[in-house]
N, C-alpha and C. Protein backbone atom coordinates (compact mmCIF):
# COMPACT_ATOMS: atom_id res chain seq x y z
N UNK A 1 0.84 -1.17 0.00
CA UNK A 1 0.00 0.00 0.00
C UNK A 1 0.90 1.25 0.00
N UNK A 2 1.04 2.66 -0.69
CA UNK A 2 1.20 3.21 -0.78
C UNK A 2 1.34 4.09 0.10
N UNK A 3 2.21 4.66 0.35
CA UNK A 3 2.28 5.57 1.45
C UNK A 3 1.48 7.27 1.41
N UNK A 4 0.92 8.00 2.38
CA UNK A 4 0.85 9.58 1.97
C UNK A 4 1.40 10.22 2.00
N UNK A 5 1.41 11.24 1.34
CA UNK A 5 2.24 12.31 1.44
C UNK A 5 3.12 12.63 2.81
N UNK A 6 1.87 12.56 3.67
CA UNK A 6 2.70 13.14 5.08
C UNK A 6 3.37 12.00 5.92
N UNK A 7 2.79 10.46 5.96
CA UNK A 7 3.53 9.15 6.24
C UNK A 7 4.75 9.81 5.40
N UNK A 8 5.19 10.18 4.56
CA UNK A 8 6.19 9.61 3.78
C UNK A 8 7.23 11.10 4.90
N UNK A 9 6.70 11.91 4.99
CA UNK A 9 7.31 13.25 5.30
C UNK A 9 7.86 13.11 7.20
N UNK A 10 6.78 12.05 7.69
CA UNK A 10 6.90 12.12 8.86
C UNK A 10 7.51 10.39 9.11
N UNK A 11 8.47 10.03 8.19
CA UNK A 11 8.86 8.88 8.42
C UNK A 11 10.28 8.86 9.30
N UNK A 12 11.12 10.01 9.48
CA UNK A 12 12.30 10.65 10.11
C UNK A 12 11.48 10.65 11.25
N UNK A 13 12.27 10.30 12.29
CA UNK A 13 11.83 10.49 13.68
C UNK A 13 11.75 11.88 14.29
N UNK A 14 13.20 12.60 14.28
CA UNK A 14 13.72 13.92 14.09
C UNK A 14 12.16 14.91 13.94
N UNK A 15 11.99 14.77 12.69
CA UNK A 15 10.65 15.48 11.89
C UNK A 15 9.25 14.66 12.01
N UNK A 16 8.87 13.79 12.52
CA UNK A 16 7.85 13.54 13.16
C UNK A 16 7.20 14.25 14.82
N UNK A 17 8.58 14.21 15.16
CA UNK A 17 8.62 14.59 16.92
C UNK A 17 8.45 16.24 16.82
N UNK A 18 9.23 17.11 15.95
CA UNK A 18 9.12 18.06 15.57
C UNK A 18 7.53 18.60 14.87
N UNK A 19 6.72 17.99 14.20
CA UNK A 19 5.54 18.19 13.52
C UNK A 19 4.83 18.00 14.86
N UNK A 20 5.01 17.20 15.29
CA UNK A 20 4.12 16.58 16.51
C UNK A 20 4.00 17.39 17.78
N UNK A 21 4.96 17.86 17.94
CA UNK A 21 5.24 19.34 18.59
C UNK A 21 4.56 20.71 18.63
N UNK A 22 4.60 21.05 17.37
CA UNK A 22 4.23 22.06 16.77
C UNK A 22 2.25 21.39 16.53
N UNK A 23 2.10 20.90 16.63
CA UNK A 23 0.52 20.08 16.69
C UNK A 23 0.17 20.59 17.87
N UNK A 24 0.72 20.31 19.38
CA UNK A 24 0.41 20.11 20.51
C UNK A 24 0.87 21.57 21.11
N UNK A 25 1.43 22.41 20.40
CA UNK A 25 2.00 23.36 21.02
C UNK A 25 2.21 24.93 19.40
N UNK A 26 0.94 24.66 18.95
CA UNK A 26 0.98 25.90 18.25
C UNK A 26 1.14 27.14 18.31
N UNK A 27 2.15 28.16 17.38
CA UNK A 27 2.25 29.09 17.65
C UNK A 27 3.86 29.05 18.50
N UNK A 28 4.29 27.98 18.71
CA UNK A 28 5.39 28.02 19.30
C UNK A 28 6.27 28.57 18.38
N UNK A 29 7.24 29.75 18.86
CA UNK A 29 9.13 29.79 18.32
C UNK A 29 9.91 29.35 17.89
N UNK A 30 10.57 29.67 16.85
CA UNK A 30 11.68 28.44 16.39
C UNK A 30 12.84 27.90 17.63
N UNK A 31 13.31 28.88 18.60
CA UNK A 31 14.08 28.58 19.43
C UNK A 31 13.43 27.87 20.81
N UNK A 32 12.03 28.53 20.77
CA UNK A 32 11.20 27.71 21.97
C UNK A 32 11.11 25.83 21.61
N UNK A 33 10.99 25.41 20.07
CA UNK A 33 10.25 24.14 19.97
C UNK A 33 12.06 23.19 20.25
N UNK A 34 12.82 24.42 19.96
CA UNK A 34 14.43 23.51 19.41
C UNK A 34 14.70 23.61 21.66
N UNK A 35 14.40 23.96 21.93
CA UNK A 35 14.62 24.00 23.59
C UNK A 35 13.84 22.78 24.36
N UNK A 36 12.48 22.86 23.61
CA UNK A 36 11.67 21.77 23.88
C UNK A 36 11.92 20.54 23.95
N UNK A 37 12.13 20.10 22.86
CA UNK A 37 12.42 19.01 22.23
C UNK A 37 13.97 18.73 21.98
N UNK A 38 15.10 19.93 22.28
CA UNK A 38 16.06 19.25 22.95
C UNK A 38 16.44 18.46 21.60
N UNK A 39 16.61 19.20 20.24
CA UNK A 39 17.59 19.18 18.80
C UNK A 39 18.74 20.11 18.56
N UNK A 40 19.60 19.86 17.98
CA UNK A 40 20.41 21.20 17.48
C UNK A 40 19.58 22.06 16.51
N UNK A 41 19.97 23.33 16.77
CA UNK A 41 18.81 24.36 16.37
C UNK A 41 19.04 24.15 14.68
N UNK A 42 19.87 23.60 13.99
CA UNK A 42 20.14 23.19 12.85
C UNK A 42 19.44 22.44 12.18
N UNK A 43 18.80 21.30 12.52
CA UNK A 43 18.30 20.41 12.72
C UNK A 43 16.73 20.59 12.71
N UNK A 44 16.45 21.53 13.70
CA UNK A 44 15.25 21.85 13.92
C UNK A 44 14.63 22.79 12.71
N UNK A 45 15.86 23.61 11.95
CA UNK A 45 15.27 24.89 10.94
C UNK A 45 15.19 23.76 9.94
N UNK A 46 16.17 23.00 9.50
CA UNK A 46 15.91 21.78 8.27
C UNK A 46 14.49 21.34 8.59
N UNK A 47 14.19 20.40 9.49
CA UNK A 47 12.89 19.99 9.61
C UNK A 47 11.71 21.35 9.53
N UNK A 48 11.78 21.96 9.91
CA UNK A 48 10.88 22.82 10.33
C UNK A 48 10.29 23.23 8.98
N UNK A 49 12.02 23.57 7.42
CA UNK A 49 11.34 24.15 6.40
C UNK A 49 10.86 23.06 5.85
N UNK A 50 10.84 21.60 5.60
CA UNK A 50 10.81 20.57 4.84
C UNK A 50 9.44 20.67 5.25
N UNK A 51 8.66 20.88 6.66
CA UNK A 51 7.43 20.78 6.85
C UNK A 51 6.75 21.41 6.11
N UNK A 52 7.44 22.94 5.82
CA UNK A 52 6.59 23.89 5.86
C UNK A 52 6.50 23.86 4.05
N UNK A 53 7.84 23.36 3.28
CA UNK A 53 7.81 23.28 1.85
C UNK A 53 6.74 22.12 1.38
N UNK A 54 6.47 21.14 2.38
CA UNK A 54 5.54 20.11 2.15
C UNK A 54 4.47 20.61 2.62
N UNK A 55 3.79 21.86 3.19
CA UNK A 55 2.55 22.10 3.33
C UNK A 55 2.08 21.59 4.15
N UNK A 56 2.53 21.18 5.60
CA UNK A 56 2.00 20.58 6.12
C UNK A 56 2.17 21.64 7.85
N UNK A 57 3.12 22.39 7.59
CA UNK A 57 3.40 23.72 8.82
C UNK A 57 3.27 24.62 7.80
N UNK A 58 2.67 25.73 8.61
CA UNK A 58 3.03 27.62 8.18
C UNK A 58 3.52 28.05 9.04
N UNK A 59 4.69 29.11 8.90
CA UNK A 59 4.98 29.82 9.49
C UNK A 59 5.38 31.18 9.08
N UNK A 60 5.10 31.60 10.44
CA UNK A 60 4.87 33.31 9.87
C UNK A 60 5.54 34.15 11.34
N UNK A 61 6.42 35.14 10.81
CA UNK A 61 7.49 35.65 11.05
C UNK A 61 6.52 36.95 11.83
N UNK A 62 6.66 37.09 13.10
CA UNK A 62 6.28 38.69 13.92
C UNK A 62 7.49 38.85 14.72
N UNK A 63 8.21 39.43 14.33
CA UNK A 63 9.12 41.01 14.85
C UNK A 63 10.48 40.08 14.58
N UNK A 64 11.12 39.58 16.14
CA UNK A 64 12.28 38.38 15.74
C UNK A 64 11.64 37.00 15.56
N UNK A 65 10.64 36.95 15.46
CA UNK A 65 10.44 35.43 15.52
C UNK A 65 9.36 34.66 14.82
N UNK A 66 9.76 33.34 14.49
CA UNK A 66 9.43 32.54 13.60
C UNK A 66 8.63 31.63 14.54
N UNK A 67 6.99 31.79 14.14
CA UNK A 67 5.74 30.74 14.70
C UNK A 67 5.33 30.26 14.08
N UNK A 68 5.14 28.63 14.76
CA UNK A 68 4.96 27.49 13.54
C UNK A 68 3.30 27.00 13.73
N UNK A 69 2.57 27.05 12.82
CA UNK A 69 1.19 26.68 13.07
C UNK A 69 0.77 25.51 12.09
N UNK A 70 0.10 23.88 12.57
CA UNK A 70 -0.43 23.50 11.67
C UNK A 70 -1.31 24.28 10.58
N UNK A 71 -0.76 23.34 9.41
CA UNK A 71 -2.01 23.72 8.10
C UNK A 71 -3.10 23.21 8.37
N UNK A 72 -3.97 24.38 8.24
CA UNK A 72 -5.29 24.09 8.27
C UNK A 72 -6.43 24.11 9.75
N UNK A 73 -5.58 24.12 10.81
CA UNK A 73 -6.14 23.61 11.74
C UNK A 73 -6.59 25.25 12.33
N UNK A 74 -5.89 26.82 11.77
CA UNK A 74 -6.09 27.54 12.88
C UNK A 74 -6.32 28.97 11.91
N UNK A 75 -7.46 29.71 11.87
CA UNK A 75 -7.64 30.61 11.20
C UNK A 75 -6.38 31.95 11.24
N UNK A 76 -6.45 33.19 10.61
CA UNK A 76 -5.80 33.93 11.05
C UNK A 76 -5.66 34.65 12.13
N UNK A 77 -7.35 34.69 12.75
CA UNK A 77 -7.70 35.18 14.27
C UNK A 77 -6.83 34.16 15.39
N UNK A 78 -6.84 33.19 15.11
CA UNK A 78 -6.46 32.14 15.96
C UNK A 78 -4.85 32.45 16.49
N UNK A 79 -4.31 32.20 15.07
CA UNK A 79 -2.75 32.98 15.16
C UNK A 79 -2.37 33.70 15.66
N UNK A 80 -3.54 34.61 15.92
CA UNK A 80 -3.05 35.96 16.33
C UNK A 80 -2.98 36.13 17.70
N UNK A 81 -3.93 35.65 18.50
CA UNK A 81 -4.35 35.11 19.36
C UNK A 81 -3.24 34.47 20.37
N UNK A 82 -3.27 33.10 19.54
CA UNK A 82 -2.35 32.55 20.37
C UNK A 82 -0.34 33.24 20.03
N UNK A 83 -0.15 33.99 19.04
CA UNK A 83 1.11 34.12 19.09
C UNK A 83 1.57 35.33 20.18
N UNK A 84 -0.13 36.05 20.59
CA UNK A 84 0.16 37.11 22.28
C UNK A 84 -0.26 36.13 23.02
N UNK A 85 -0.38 35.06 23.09
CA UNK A 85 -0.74 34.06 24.45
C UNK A 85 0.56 33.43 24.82
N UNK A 86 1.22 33.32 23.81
CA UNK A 86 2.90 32.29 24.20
C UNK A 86 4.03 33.22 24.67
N UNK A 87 3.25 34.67 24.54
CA UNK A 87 4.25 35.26 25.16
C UNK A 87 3.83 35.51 26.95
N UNK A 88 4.77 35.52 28.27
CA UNK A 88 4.33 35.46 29.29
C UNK A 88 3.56 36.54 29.44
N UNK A 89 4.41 37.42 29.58
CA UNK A 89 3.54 38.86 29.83
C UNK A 89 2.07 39.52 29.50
N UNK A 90 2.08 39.16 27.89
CA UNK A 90 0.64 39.56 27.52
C UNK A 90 0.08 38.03 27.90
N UNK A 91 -0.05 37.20 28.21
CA UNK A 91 -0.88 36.00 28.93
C UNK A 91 -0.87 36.29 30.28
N UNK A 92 -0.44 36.82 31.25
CA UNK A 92 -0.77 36.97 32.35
C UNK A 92 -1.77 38.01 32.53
N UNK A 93 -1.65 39.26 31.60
CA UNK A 93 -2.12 40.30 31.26
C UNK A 93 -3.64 40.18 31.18
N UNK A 94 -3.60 38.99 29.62
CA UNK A 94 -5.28 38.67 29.57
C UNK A 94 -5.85 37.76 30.88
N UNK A 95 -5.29 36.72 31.33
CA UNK A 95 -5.47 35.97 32.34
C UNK A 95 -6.02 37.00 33.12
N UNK A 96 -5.35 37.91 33.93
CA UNK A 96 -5.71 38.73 35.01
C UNK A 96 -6.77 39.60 34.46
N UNK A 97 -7.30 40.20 33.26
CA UNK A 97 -8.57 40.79 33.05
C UNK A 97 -9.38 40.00 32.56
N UNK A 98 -9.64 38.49 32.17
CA UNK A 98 -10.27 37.24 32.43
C UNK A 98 -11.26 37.40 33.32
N UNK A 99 -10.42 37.42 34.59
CA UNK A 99 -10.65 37.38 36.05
C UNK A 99 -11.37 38.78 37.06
N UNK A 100 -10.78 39.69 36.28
CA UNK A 100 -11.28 41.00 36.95
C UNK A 100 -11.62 42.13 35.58
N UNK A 101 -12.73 41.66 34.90
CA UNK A 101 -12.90 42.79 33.70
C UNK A 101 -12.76 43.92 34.58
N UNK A 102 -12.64 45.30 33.41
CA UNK A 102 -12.59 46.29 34.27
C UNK A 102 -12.06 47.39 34.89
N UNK A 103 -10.53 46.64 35.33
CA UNK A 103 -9.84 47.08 36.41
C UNK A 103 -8.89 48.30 35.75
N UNK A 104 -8.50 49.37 36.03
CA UNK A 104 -7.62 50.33 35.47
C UNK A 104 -6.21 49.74 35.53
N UNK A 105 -4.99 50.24 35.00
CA UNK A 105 -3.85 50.30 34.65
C UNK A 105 -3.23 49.78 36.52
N UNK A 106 -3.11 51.10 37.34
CA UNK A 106 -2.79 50.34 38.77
C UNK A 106 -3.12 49.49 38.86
N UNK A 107 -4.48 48.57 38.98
CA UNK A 107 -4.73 47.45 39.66
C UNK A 107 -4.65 45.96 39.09
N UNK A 108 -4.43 46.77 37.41
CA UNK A 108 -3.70 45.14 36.40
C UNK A 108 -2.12 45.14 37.07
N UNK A 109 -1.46 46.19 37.30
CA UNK A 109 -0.09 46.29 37.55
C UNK A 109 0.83 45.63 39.19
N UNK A 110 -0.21 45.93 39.64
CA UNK A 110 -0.60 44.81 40.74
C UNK A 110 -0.14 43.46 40.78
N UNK A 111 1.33 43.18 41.35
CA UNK A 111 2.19 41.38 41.12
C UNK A 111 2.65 41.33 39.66
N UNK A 112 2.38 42.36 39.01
CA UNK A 112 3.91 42.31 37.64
C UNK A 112 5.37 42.31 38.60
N UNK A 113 5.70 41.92 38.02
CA UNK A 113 7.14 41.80 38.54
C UNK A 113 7.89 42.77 37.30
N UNK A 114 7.60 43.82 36.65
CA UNK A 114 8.05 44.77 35.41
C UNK A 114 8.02 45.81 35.60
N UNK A 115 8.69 46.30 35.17
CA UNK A 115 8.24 48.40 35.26
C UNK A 115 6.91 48.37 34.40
N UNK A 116 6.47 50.02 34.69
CA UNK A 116 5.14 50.19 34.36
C UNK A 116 5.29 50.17 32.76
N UNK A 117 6.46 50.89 32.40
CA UNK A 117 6.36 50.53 30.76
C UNK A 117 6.42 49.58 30.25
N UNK A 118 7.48 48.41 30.94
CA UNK A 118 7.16 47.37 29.90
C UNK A 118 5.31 46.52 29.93
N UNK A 119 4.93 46.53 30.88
CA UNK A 119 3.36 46.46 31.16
C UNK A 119 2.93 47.13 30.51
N UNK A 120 2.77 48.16 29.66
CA UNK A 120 1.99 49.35 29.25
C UNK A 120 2.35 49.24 27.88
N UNK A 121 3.42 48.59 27.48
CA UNK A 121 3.91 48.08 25.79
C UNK A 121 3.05 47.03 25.86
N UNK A 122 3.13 46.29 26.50
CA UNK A 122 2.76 44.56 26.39
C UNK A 122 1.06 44.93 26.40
N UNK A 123 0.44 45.73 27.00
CA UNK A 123 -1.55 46.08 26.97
C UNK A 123 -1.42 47.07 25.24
N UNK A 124 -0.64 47.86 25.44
CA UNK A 124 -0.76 48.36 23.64
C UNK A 124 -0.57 47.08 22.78
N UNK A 125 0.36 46.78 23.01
CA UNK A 125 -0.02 45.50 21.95
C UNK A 125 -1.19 44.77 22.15
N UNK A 126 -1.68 44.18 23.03
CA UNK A 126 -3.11 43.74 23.31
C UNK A 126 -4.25 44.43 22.83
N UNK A 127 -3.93 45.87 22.83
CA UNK A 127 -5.22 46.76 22.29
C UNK A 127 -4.88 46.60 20.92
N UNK A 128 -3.81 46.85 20.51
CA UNK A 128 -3.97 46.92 18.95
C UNK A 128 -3.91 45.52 18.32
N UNK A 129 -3.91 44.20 19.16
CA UNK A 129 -4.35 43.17 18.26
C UNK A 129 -5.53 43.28 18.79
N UNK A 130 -6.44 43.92 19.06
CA UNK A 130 -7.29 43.69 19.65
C UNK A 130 -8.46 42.40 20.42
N UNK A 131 -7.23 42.08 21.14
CA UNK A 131 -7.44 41.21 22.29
C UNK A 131 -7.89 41.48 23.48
N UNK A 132 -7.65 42.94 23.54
CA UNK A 132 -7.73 43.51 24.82
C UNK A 132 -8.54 45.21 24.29
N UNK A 133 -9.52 45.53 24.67
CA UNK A 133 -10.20 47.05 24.91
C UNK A 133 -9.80 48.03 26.29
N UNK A 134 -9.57 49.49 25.83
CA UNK A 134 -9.09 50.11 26.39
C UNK A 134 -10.30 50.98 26.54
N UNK A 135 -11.23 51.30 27.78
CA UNK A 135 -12.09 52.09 27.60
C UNK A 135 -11.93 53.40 28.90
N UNK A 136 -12.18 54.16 28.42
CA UNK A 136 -11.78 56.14 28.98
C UNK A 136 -13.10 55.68 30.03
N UNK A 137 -13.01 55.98 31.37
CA UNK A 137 -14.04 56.35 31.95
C UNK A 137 -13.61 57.66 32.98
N UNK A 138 -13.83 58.70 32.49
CA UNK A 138 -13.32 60.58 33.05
C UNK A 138 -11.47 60.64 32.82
N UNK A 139 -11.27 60.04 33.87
CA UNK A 139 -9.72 60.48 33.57
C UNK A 139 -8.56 58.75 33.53
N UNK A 140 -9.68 57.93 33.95
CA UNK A 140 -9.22 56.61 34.19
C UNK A 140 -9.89 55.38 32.83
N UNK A 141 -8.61 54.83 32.44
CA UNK A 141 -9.04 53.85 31.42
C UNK A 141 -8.77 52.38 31.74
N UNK A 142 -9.83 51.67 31.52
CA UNK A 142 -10.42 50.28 31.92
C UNK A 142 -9.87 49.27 31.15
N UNK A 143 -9.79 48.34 31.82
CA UNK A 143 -9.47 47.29 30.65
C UNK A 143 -10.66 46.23 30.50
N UNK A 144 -10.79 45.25 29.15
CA UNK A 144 -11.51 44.15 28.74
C UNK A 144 -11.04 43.47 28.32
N UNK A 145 -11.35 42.23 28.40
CA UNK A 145 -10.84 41.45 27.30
C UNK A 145 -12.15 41.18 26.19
N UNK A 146 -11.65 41.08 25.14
CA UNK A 146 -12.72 40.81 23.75
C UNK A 146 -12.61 39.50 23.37
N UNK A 147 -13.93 39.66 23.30
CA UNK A 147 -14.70 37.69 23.15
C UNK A 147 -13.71 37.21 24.14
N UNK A 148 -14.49 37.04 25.20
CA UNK A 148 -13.90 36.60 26.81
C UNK A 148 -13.79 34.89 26.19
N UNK A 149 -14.87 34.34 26.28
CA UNK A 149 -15.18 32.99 26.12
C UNK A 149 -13.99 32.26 25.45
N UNK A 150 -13.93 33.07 23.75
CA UNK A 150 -12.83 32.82 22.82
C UNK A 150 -11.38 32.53 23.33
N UNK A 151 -11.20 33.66 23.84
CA UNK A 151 -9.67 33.71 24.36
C UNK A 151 -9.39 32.29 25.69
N UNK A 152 -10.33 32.52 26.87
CA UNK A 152 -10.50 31.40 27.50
C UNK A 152 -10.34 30.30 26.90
N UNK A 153 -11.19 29.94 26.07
CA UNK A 153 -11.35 29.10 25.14
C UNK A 153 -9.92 28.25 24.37
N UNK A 154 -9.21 29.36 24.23
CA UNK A 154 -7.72 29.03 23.45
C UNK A 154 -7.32 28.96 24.46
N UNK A 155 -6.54 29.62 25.76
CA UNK A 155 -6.12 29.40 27.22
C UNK A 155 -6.46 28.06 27.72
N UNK A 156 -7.58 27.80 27.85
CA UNK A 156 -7.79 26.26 28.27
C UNK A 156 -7.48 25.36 27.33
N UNK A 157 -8.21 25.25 26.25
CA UNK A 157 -7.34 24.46 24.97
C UNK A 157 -5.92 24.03 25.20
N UNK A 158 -5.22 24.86 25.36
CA UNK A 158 -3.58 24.67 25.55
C UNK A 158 -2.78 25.10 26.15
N UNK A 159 -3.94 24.54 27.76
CA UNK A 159 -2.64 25.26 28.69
C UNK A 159 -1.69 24.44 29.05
N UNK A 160 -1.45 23.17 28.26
CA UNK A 160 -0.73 22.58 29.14
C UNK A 160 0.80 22.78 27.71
N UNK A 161 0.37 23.56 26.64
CA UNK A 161 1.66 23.71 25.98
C UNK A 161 1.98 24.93 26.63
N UNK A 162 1.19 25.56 27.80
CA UNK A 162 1.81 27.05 27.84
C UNK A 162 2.94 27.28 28.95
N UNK A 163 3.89 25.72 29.74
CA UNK A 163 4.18 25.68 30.41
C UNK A 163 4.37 26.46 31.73
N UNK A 164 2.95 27.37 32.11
CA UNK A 164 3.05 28.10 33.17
C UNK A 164 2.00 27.76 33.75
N UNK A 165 2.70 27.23 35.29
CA UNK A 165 1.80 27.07 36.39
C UNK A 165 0.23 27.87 36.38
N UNK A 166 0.60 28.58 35.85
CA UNK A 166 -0.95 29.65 36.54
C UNK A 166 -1.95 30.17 35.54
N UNK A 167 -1.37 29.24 34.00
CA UNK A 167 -2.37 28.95 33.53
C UNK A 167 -3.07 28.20 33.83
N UNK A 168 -2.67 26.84 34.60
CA UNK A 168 -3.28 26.04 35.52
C UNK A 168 -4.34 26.40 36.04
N UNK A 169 -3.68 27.25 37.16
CA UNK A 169 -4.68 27.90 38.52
C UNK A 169 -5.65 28.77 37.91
N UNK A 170 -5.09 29.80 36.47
CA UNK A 170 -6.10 30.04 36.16
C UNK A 170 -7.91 29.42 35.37
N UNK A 171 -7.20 27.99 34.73
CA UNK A 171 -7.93 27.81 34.64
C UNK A 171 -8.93 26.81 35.34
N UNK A 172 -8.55 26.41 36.58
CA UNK A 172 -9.35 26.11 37.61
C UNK A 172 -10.14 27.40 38.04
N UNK A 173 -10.10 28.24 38.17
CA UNK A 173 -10.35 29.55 38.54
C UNK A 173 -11.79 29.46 37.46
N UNK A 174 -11.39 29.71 36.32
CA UNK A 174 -12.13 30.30 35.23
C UNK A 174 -13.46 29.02 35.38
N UNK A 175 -13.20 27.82 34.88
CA UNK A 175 -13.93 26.65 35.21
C UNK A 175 -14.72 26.90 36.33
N UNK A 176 -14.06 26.85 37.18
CA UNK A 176 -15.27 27.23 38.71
C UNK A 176 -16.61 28.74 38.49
N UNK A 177 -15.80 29.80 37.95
CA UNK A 177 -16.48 31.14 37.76
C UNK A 177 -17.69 30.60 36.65
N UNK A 178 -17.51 29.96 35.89
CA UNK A 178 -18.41 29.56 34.47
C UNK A 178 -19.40 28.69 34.97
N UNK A 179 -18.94 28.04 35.56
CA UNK A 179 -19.88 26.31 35.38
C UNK A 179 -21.37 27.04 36.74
């Protein structure tokens, strides 16, 4: 019997473990999946393009870095989504207005362990992927998160590629608040 396309592509162990990766952990970094999985980063860019020349990964390049997403499996919203979720900062960010829609600039800032600017880069970027709403109320501006459910939704989906504890806790948290 004939083999498929992707049997034939994912017959290297190397590049199976690597595809398989990037399955379970979308949106991941080229240097995050080669840390993961514990390849020479050499190794990992060969496999990575062979995937991506066989159509079977996309990846798409924001600022320094290269995120690998199955074909097919994740719209462009999705991408977008999850490539501010794998970063810590803006995931703690949405996590914590998850939990407390609402809250102004002080009281998200509240257990950052960051200066106020790098917090205040990391919510502009949130507003302008618009993941996150910034709303004026007199002299104080609020935060939201947009399509709560959605984002949750991707957060629980894959928190266990997001290797942080408190996506955990958060989403015991969130689970309890819903149900």
């Amino acid at each position: 019997m004939a083999k498929t396309k992707e049997e034939k592509a994912l017959e290297l162990e190397a590049r199976r473990t690597i595809y398989e990766f990037v399955v379970s952990s979308p949106g991941t970094h080229l240097r995050e999946i080669q840390r993961q999985i514990d390849l020479p980063l050499g190794t990992v860019e060969y496999h990575l393009k062979y995937l991506v020349d066989k159509e079977m990964l996309v990846e798409k390049t924001e600022g320094n870095y290269k995120r690998y997403y199955p074909i097919g499996m994740y719209g462009s919203v999705d991408k977008k989504l999850l490539s501010l979720l794998r970063q810590e900062i803006p995931r703690r960010i949405v996590m914590k207005l998850l939990l407390n829609p609402g809250i102004n600039f002080k009281a998200l800032s509240e257990g950052f362990h960051v200066s106020a600017s790098t917090l205040s880069y990391h919510l502009s970027k949130l507003v302008k992927g618009e993941v996150v709403r910034k709303i004026k109320k007199g002299r104080e501006s609020l935060y939201y998160v947009n399509n709560q459910e959605e984002v949750a939704k991707v957060l629980l989906t894959h928190r266990k590629s997001f290797l942080d504890g408190l996506v955990e806790s958060f989403a015991n948290l969130w689970e309890e608040f819903k149900l």
